[in-house]
C-alpha atoms as a PDB file:
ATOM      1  CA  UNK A   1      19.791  60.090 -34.526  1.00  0.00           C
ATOM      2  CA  UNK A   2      16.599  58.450 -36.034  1.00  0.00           C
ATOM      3  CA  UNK A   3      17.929  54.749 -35.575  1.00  0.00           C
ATOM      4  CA  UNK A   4      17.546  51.839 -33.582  1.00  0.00           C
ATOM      5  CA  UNK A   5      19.977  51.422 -30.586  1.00  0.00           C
ATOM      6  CA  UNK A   6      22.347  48.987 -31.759  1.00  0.00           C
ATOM      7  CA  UNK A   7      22.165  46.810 -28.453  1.00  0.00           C
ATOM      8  CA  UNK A   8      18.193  46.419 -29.797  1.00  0.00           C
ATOM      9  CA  UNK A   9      19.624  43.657 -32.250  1.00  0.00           C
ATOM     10  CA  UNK A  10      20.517  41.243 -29.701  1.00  0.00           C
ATOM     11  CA  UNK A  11      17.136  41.594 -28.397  1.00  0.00           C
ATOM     12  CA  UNK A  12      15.486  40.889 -31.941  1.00  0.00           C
ATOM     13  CA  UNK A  13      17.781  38.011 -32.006  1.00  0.00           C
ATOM     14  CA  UNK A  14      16.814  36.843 -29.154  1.00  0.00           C
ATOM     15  CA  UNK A  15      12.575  37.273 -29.871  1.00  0.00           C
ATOM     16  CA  UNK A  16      14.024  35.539 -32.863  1.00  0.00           C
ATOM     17  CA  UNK A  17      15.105  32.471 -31.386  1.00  0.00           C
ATOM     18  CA  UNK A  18      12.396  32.236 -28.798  1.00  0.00           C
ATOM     19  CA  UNK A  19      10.221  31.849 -32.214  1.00  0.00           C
ATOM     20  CA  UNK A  20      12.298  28.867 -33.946  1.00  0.00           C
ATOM     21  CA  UNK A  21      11.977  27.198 -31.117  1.00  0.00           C
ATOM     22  CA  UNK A  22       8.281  27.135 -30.552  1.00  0.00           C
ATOM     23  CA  UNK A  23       7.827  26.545 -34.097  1.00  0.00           C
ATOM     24  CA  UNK A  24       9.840  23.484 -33.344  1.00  0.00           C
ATOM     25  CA  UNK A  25       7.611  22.935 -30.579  1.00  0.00           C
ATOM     26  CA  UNK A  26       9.674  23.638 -27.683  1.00  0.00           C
ATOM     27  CA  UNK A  27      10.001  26.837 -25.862  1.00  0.00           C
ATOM     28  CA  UNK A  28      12.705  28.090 -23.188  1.00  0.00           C
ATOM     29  CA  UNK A  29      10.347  27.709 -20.021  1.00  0.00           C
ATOM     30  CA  UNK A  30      10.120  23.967 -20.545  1.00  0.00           C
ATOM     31  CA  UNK A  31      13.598  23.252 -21.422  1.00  0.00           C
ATOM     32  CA  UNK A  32      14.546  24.600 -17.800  1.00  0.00           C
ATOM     33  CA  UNK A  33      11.382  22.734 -16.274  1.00  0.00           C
ATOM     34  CA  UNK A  34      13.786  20.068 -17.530  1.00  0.00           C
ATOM     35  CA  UNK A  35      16.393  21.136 -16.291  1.00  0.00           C
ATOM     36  CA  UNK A  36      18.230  22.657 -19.851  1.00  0.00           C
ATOM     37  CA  UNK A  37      19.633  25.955 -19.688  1.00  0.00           C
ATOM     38  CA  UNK A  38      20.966  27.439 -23.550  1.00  0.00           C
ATOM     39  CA  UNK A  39      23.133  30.455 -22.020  1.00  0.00           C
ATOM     40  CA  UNK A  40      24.648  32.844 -24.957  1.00  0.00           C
ATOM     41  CA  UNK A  41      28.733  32.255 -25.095  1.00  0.00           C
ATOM     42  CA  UNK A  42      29.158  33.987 -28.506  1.00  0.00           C
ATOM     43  CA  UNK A  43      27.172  36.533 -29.985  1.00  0.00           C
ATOM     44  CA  UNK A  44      28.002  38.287 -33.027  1.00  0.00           C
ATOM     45  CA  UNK A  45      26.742  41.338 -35.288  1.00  0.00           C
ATOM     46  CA  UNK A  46      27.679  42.928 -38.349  1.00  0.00           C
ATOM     47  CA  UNK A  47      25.709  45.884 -39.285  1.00  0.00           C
ATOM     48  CA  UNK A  48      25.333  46.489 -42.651  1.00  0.00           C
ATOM     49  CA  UNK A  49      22.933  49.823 -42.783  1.00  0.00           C
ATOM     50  CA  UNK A  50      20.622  51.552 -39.386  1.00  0.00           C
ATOM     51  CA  UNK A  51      16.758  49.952 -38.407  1.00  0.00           C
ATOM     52  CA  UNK A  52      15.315  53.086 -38.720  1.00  0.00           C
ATOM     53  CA  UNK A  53      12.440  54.014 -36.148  1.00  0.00           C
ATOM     54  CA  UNK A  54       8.995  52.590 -37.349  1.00  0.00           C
ATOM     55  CA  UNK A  55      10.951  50.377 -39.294  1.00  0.00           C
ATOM     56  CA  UNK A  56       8.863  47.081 -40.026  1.00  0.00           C
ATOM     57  CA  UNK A  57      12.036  44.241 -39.361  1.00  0.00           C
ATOM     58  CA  UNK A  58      12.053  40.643 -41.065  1.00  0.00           C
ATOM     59  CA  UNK A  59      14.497  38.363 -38.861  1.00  0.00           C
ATOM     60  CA  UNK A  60      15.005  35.162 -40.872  1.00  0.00           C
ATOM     61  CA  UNK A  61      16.924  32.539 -38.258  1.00  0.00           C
ATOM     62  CA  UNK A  62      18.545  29.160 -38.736  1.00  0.00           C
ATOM     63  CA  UNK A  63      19.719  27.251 -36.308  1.00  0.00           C
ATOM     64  CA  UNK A  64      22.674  24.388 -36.616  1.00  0.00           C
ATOM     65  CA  UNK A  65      23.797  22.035 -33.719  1.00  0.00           C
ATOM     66  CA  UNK A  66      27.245  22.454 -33.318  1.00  0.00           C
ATOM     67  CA  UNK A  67      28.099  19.386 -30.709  1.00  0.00           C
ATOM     68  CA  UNK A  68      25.910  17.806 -28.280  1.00  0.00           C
ATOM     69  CA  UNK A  69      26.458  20.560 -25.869  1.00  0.00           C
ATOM     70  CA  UNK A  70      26.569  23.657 -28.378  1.00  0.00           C
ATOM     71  CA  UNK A  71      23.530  25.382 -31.037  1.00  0.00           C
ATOM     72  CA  UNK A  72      24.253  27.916 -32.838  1.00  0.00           C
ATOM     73  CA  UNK A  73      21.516  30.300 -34.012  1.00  0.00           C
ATOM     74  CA  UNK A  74      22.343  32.397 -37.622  1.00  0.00           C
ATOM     75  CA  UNK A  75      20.451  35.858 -38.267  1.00  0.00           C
ATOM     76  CA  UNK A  76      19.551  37.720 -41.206  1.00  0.00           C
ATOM     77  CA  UNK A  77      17.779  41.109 -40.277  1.00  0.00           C
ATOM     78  CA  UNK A  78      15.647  42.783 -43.351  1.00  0.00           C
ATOM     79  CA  UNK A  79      13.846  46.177 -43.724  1.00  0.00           C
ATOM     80  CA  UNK A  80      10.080  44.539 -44.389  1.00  0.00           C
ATOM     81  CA  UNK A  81       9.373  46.918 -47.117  1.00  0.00           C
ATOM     82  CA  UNK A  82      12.221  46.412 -49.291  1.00  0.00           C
ATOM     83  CA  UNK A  83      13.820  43.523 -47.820  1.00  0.00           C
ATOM     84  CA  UNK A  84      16.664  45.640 -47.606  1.00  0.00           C
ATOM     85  CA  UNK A  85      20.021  43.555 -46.006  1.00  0.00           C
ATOM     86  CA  UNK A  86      20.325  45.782 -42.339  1.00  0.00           C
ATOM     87  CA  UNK A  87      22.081  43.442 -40.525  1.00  0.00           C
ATOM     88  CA  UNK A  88      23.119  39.272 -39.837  1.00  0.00           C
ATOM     89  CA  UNK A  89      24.617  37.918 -36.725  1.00  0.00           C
ATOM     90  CA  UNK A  90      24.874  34.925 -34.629  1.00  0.00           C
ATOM     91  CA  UNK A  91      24.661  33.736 -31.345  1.00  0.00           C
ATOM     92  CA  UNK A  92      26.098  30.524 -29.758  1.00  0.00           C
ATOM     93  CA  UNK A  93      24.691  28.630 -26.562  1.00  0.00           C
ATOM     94  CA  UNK A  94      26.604  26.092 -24.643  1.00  0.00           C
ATOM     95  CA  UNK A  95      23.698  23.356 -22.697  1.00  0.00           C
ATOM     96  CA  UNK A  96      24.046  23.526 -19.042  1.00  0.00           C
ATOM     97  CA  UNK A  97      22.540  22.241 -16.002  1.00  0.00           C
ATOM     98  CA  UNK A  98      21.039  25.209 -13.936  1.00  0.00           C
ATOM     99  CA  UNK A  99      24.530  25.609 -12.012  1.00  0.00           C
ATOM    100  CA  UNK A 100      26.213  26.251 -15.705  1.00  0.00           C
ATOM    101  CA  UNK A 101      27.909  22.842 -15.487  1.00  0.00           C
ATOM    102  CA  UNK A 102      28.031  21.320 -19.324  1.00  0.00           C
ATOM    103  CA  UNK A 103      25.893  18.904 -20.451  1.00  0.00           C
ATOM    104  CA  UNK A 104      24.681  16.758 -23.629  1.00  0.00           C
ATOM    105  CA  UNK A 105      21.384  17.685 -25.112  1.00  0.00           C
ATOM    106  CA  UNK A 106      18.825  14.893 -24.636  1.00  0.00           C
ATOM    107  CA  UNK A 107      18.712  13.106 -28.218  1.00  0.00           C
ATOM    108  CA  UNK A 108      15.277  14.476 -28.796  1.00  0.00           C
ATOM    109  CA  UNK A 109      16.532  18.120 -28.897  1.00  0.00           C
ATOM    110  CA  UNK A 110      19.961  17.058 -30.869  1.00  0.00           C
ATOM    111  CA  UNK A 111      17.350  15.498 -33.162  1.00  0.00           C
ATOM    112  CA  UNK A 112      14.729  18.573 -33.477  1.00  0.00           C
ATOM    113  CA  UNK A 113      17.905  20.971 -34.151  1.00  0.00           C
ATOM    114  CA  UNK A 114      19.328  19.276 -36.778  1.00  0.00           C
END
């Protein structure tokens, strides 16, 4: 059909929010060294018009702490050469320990995602 897969936007999301957070200097490998896991309980997508193939894709993401257990990560997903609107979404995580038991983030991270 000449477009991208639609389960492919989860998948830029996710690239997407790997990238916020090691421009906020953390990245997911540490925060589990740590013993924080930020598993996906919500994830939403509207799709406004098809990624085409070859399509150069602008994700712009903001993220907004919810609680001290829950982030929520916003998406806006643009055509690079027009900045056309293709698609926004969200995703929230709920902080666990690695068994998926609930618990706060450490103050530092509530801090850095505010």
């Amino acid at each position: 059909m000449g477009v991208a897969y639609h389960a492919n936007y989860f998948v830029w999301f996710e690239v997407a929010r790997c990238d916020v957070l090691r421009a906020l200097g953390e990245n997911y490998r540490n925060l589990e060294a740590e013993g924080i896991y930020l598993p996906v309980v919500e994830a939403h997508c509207k799709f406004v018009s098809p990624a085409r193939y070859d399509d150069q894709l602008n994700i712009t993401t903001k993220v907004n702490l919810k609680s001290q257990v829950r982030v929520e990560f916003s998406y806006k997903l643009e055509r690079g050469e027009d900045q056309h609107l293709l698609a926004t979404g969200r995703t929230i995580h709920a902080s666990t320990d690695m068994h998926g038991k609930p618990q706060r983030l450490p103050k530092r991270l509530q801090t850095l995602l505010t």
